[in-house]
PDB file of N, CA and C in Angstrom:
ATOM      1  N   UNK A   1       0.815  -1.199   0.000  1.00  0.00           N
ATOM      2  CA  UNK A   1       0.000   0.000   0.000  1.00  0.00           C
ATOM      3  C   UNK A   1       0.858   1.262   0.000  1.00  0.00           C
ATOM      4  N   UNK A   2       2.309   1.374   0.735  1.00  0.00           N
ATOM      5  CA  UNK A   2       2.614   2.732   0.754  1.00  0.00           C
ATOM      6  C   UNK A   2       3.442   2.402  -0.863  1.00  0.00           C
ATOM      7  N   UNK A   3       3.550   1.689  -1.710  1.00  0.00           N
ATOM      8  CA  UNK A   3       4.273   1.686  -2.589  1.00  0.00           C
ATOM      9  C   UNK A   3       2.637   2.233  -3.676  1.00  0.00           C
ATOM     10  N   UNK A   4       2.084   1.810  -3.421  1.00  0.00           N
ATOM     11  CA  UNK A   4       0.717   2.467  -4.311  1.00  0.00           C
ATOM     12  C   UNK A   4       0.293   4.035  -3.984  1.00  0.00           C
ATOM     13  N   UNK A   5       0.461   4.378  -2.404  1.00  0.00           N
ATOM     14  CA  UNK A   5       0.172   5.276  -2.151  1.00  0.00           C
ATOM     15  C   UNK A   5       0.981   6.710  -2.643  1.00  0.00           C
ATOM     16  N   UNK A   6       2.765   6.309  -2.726  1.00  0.00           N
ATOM     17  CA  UNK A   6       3.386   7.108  -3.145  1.00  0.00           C
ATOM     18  C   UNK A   6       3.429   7.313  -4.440  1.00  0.00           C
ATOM     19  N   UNK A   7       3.253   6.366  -5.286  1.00  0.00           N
ATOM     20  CA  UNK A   7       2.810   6.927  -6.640  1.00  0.00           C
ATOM     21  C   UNK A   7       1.927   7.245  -7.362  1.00  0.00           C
ATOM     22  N   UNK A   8       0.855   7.194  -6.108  1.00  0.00           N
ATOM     23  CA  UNK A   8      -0.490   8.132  -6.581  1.00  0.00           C
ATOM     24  C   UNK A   8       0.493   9.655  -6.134  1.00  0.00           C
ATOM     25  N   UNK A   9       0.633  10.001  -5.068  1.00  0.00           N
ATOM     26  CA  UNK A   9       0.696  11.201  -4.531  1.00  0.00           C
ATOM     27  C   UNK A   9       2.102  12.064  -5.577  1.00  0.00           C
ATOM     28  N   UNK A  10       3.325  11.113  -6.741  1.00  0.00           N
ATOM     29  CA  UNK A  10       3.822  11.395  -7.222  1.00  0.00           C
ATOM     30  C   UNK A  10       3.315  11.753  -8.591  1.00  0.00           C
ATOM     31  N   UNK A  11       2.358  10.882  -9.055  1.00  0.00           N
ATOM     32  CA  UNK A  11       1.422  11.134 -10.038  1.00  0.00           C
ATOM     33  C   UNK A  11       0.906  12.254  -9.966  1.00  0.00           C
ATOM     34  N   UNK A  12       0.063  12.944  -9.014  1.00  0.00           N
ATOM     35  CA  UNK A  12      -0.483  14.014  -8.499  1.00  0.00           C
ATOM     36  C   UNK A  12       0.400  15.322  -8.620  1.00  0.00           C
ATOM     37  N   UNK A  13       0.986  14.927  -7.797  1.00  0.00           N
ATOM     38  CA  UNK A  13       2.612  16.225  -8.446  1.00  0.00           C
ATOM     39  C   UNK A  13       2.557  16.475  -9.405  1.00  0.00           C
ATOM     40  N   UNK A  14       2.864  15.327 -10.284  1.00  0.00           N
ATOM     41  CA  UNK A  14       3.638  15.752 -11.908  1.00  0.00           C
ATOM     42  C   UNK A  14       2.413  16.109 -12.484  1.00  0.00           C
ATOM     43  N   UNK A  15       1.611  15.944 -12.478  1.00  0.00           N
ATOM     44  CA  UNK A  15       0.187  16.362 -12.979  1.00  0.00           C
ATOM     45  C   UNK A  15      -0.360  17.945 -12.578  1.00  0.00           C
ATOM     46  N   UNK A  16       0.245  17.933 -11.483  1.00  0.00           N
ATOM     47  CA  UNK A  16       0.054  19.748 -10.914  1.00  0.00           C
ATOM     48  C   UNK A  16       0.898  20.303 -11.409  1.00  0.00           C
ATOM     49  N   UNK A  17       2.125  19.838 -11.211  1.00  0.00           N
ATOM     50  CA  UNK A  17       3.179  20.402 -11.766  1.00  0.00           C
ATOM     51  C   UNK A  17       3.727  20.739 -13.327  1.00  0.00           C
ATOM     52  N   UNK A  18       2.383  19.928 -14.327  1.00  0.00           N
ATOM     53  CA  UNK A  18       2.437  20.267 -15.771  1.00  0.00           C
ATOM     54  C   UNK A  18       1.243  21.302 -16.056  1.00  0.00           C
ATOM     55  N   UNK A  19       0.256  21.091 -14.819  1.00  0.00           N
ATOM     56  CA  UNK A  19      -0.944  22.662 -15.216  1.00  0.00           C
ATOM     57  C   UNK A  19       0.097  23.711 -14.745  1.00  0.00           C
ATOM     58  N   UNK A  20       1.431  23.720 -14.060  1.00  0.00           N
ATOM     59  CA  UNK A  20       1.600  25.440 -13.638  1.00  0.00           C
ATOM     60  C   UNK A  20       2.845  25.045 -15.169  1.00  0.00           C
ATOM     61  N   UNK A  21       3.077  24.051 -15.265  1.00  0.00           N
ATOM     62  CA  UNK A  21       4.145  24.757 -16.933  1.00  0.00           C
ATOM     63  C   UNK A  21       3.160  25.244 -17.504  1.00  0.00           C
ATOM     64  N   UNK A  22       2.089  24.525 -18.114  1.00  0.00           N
ATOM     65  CA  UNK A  22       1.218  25.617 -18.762  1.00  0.00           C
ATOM     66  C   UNK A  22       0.155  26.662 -18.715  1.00  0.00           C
ATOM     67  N   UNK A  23       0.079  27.126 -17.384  1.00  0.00           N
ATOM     68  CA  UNK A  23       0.103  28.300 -16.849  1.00  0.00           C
ATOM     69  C   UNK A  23       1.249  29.455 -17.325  1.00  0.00           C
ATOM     70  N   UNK A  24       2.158  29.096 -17.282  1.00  0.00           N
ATOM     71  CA  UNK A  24       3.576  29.802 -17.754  1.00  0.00           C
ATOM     72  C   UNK A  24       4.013  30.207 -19.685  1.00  0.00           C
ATOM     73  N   UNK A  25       3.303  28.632 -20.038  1.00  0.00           N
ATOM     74  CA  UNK A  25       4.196  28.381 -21.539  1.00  0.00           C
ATOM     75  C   UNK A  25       2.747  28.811 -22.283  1.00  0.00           C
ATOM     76  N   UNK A  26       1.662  28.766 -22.166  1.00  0.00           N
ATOM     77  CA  UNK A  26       0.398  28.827 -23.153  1.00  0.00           C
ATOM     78  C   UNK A  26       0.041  30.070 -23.565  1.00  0.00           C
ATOM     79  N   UNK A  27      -0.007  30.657 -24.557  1.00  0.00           N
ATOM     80  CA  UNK A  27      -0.595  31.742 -24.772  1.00  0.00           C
ATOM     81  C   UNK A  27      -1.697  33.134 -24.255  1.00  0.00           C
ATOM     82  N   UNK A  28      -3.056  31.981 -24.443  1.00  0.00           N
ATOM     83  CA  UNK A  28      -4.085  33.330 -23.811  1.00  0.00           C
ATOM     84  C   UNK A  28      -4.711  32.835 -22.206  1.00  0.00           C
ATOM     85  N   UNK A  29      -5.435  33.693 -21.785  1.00  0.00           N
ATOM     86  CA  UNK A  29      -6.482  33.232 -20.790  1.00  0.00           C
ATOM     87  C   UNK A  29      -7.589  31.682 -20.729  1.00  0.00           C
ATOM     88  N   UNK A  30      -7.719  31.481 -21.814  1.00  0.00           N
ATOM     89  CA  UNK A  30      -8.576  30.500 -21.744  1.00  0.00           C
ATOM     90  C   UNK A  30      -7.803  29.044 -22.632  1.00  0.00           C
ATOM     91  N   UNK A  31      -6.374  29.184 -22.547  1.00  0.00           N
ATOM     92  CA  UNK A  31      -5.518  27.979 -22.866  1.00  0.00           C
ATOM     93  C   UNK A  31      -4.659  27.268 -21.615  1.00  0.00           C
ATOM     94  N   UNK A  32      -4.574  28.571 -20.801  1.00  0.00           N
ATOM     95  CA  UNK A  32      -4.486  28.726 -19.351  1.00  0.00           C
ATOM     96  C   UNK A  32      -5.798  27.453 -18.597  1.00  0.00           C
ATOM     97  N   UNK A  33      -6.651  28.425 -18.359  1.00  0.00           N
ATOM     98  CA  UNK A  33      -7.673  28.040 -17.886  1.00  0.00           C
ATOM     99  C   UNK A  33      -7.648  26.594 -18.129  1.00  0.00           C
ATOM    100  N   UNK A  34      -7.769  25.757 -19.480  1.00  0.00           N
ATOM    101  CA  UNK A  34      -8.055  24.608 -19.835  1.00  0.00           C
ATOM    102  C   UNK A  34      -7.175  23.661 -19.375  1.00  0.00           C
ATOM    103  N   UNK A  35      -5.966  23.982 -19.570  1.00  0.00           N
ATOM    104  CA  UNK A  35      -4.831  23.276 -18.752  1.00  0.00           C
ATOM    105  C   UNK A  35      -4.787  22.944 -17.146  1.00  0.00           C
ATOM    106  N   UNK A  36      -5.034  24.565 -16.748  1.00  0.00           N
ATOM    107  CA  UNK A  36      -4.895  24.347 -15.176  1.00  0.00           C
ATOM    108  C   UNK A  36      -6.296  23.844 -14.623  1.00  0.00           C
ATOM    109  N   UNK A  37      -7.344  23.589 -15.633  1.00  0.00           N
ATOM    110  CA  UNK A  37      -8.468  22.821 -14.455  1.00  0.00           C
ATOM    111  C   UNK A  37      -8.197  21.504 -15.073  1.00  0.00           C
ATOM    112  N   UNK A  38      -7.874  21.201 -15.909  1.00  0.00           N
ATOM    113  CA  UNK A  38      -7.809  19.613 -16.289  1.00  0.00           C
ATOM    114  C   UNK A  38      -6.284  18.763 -15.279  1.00  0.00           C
ATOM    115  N   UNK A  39      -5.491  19.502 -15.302  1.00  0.00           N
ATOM    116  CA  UNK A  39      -4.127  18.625 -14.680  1.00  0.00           C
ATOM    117  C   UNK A  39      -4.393  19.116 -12.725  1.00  0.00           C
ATOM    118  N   UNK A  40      -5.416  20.319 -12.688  1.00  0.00           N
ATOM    119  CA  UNK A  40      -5.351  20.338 -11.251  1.00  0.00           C
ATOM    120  C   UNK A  40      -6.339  19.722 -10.346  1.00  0.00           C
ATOM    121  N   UNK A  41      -7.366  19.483 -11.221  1.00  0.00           N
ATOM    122  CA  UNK A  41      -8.327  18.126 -11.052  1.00  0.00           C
ATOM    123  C   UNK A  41      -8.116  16.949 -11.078  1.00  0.00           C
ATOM    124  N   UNK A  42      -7.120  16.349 -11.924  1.00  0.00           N
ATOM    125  CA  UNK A  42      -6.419  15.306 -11.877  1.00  0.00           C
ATOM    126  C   UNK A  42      -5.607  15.094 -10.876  1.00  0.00           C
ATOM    127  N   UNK A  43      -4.673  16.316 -10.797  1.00  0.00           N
ATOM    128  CA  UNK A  43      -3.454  15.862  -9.995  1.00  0.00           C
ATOM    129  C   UNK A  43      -3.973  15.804  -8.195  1.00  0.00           C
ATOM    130  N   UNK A  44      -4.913  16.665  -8.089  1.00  0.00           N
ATOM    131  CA  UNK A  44      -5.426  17.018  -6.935  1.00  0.00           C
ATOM    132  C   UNK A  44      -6.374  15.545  -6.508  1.00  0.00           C
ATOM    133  N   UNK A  45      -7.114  15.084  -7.379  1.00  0.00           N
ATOM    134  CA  UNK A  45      -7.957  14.239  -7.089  1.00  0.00           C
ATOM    135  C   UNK A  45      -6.521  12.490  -6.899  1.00  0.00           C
ATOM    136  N   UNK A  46      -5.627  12.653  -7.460  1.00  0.00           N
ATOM    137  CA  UNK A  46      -4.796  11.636  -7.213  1.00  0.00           C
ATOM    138  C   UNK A  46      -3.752  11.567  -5.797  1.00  0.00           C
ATOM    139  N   UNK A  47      -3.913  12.682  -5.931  1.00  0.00           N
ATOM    140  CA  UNK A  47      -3.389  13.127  -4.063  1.00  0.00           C
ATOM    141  C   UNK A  47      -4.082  12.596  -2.985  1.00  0.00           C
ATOM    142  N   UNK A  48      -5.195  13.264  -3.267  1.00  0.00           N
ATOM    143  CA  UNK A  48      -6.101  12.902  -2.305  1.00  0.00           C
ATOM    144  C   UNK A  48      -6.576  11.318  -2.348  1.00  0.00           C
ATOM    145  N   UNK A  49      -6.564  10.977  -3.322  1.00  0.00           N
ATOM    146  CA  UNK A  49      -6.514   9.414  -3.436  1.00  0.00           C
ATOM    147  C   UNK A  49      -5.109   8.633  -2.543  1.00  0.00           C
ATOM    148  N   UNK A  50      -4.119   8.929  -2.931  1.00  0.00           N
ATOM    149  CA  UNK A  50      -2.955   8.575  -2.812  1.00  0.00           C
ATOM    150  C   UNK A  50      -2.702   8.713  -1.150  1.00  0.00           C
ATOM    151  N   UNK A  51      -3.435   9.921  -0.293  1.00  0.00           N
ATOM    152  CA  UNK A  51      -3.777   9.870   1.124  1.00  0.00           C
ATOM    153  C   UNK A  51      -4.500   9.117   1.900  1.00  0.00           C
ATOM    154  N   UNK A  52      -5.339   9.238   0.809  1.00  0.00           N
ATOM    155  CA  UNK A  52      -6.550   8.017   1.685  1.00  0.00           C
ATOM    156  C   UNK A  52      -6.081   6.576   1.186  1.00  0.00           C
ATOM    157  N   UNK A  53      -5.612   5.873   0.433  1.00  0.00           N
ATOM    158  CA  UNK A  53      -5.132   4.629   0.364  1.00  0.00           C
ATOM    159  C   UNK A  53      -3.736   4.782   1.365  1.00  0.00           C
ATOM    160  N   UNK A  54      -2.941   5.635   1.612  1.00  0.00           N
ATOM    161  CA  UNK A  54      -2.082   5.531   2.632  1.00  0.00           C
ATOM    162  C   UNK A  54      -2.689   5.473   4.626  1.00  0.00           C
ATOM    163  N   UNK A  55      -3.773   6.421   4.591  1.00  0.00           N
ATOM    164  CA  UNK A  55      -4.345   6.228   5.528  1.00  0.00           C
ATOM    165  C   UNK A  55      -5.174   4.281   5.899  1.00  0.00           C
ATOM    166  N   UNK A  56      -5.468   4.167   4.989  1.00  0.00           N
ATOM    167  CA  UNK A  56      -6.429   2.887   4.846  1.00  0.00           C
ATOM    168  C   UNK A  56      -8.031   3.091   5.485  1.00  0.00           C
ATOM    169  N   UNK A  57      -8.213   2.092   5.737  1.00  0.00           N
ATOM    170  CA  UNK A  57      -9.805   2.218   5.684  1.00  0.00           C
ATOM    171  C   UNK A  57     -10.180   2.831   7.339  1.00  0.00           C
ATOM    172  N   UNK A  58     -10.145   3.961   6.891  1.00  0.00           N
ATOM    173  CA  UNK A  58     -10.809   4.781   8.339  1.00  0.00           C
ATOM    174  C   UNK A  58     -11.492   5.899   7.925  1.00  0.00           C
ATOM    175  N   UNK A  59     -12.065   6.291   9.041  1.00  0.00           N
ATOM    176  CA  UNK A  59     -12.877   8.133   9.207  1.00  0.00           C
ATOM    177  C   UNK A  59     -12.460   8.642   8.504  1.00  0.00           C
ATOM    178  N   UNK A  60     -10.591   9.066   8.698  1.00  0.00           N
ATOM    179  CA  UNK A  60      -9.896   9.969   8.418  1.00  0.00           C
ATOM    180  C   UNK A  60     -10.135   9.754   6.384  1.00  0.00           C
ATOM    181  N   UNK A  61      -9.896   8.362   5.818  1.00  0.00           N
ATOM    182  CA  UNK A  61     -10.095   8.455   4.738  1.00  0.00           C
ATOM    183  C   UNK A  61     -11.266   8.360   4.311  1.00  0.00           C
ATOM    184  N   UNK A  62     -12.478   8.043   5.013  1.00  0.00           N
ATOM    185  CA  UNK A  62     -13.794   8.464   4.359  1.00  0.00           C
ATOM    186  C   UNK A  62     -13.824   9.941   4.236  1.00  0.00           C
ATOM    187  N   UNK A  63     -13.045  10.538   5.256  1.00  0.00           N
ATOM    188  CA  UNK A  63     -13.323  12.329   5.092  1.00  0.00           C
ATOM    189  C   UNK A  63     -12.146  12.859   3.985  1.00  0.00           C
ATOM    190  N   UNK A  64     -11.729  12.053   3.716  1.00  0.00           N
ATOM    191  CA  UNK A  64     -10.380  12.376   2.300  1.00  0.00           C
ATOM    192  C   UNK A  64     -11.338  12.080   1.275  1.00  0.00           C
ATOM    193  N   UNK A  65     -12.073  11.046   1.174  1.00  0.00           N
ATOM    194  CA  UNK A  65     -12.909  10.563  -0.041  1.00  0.00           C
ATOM    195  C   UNK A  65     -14.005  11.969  -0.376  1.00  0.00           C
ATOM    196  N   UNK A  66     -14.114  12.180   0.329  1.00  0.00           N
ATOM    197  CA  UNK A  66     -15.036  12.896   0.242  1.00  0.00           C
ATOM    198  C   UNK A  66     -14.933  14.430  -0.135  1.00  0.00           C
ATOM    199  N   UNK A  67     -13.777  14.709   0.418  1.00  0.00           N
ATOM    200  CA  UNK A  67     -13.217  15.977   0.281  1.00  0.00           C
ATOM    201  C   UNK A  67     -12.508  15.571  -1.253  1.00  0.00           C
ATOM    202  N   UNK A  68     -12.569  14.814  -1.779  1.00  0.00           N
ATOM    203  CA  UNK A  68     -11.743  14.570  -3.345  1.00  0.00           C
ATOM    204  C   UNK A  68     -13.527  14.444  -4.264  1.00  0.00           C
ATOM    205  N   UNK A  69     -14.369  14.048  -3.400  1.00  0.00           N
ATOM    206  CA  UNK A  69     -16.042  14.419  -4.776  1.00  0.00           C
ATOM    207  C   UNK A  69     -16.180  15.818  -4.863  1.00  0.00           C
ATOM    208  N   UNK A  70     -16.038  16.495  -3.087  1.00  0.00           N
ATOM    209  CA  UNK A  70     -15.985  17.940  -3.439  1.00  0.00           C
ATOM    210  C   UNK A  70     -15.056  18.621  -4.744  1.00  0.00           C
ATOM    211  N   UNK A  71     -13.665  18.238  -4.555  1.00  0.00           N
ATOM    212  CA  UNK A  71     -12.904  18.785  -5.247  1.00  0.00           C
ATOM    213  C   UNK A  71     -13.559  18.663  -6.883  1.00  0.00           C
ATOM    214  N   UNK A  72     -13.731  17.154  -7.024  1.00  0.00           N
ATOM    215  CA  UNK A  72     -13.908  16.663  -8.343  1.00  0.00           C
ATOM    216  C   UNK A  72     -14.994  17.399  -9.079  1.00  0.00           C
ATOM    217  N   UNK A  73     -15.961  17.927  -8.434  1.00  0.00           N
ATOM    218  CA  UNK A  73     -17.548  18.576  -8.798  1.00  0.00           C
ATOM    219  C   UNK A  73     -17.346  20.446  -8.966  1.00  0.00           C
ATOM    220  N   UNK A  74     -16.419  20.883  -8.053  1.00  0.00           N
ATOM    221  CA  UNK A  74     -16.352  21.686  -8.114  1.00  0.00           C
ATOM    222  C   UNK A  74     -15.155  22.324  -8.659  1.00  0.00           C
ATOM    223  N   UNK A  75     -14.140  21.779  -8.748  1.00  0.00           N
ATOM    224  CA  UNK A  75     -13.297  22.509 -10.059  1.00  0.00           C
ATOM    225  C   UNK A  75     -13.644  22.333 -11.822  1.00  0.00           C
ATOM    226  N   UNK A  76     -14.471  21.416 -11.868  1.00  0.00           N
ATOM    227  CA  UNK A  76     -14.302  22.060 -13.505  1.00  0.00           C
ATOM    228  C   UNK A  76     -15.850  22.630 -13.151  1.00  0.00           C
ATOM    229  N   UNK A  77     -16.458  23.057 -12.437  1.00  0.00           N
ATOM    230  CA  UNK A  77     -17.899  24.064 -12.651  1.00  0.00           C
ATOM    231  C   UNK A  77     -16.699  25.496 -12.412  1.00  0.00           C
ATOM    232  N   UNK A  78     -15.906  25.558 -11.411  1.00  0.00           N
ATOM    233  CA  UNK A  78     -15.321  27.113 -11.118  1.00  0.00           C
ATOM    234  C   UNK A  78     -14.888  27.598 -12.397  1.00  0.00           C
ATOM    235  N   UNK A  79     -14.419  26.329 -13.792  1.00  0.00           N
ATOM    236  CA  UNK A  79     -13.552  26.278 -14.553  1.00  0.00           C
ATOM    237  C   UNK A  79     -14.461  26.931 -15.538  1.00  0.00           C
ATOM    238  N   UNK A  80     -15.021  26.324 -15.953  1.00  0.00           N
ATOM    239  CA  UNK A  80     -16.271  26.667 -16.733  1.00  0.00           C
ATOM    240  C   UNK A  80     -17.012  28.205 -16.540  1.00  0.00           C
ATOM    241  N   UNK A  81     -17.392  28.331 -15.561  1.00  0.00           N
ATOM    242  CA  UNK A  81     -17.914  30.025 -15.057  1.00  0.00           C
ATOM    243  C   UNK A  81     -17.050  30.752 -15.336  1.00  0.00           C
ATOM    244  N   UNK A  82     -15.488  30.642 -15.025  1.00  0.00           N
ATOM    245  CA  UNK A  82     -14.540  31.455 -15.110  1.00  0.00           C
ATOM    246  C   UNK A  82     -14.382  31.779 -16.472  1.00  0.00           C
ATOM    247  N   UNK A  83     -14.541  31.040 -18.012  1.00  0.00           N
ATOM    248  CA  UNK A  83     -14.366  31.101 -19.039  1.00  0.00           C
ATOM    249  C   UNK A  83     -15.270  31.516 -19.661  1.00  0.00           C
ATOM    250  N   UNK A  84     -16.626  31.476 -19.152  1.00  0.00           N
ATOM    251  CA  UNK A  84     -18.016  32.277 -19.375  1.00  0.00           C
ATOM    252  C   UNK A  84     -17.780  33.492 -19.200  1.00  0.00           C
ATOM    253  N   UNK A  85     -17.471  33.818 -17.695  1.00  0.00           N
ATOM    254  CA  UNK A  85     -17.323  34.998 -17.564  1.00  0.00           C
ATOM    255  C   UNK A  85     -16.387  35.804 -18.525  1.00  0.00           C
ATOM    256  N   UNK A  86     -15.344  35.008 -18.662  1.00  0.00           N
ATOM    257  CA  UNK A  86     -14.400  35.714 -20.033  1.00  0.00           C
ATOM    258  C   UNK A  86     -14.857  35.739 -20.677  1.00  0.00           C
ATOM    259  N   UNK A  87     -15.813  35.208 -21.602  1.00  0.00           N
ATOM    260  CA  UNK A  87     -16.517  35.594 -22.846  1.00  0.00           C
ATOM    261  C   UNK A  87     -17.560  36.331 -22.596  1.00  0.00           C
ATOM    262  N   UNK A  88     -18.040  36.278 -21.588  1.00  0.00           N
ATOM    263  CA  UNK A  88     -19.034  37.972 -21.643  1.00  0.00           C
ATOM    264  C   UNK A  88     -18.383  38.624 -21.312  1.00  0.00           C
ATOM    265  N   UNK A  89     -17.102  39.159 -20.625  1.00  0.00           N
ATOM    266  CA  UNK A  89     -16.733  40.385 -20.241  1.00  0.00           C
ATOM    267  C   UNK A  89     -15.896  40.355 -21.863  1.00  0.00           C
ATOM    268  N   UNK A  90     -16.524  40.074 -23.187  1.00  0.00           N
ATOM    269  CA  UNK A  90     -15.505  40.455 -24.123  1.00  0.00           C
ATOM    270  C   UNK A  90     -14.012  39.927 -24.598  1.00  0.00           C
ATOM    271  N   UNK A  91     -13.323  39.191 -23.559  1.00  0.00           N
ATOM    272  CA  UNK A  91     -11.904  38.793 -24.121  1.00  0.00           C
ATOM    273  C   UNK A  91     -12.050  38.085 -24.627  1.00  0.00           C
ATOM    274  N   UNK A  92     -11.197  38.245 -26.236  1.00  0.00           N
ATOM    275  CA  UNK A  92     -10.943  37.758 -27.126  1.00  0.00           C
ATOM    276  C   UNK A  92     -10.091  36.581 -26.747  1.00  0.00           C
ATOM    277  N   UNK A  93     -10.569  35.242 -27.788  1.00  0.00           N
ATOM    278  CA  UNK A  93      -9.477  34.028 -27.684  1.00  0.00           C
ATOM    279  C   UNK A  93      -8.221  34.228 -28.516  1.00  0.00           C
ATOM    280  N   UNK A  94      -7.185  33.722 -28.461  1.00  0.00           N
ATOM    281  CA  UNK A  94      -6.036  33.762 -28.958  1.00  0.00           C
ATOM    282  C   UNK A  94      -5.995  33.160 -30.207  1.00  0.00           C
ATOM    283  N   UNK A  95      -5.528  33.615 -31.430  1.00  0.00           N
ATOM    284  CA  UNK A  95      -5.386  33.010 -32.926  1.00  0.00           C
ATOM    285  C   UNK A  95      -4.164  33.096 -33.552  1.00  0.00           C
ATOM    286  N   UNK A  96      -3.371  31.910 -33.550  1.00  0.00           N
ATOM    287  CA  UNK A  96      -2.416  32.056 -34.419  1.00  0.00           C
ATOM    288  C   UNK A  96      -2.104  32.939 -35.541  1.00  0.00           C
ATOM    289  N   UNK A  97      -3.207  32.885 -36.677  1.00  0.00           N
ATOM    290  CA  UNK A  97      -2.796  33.373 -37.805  1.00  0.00           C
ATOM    291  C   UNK A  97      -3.083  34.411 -37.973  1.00  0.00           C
ATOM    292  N   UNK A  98      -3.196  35.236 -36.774  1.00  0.00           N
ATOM    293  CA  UNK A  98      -3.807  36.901 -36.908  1.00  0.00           C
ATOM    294  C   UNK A  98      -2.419  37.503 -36.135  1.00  0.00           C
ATOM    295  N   UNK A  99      -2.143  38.675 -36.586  1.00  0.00           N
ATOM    296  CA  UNK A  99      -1.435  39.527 -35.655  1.00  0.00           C
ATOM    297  C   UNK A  99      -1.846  39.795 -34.322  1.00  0.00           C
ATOM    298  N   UNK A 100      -0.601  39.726 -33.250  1.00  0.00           N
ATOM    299  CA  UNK A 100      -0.951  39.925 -32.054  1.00  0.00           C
ATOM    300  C   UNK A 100      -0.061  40.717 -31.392  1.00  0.00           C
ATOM    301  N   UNK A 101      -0.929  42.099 -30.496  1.00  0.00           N
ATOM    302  CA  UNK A 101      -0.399  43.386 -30.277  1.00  0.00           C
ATOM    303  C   UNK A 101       1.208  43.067 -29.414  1.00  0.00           C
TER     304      UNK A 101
END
């Protein structure tokens, strides 16, 4: 189990740790956005996995399980609103083949 547990929780890393490269390397706001809710939902939800199989079957990991449906339900809805909201407040998506200021 701690050999399963640590490579969930390493999985989780590298998975967080590729939404903030592309946080850094991607172009606009909403290439951003797509990256960092997909690898921080992942990586986050494998953490929290990777805790509660290290904990084993107790309280403590029914309240990890649980706190990982929260996570799971509510980051790609924050994700989603947030990119709505960018398109009604007007910002433009990013296009290669156009000039950019």
């Amino acid at each position: 189990m701690s050999v399963l547990s640590g490579t969930m929780l390493a999985l989780g890393f590298g998975f967080v740790f590729a939404g903030v490269i592309g946080i850094l390397r991607l172009p606009d706001f909403y290439c951003r956005l797509h990256a960092m809710g997909k690898c921080d939902t992942l990586g986050v939800a494998l953490m929290l996995g990777g805790l509660a199989v290290h904990e084993g079957a107790s309280l403590t990991s029914f309240k990890i399980l649980l706190v990982l449906l929260f996570v799971s339900l509510a980051n790609p809805t924050a994700t989603h609103a947030l990119g709505r909201a960018a398109i009604r407040a007007g910002l433009v998506p990013w296009r290669s083949d156009k000039q950019q200021p």
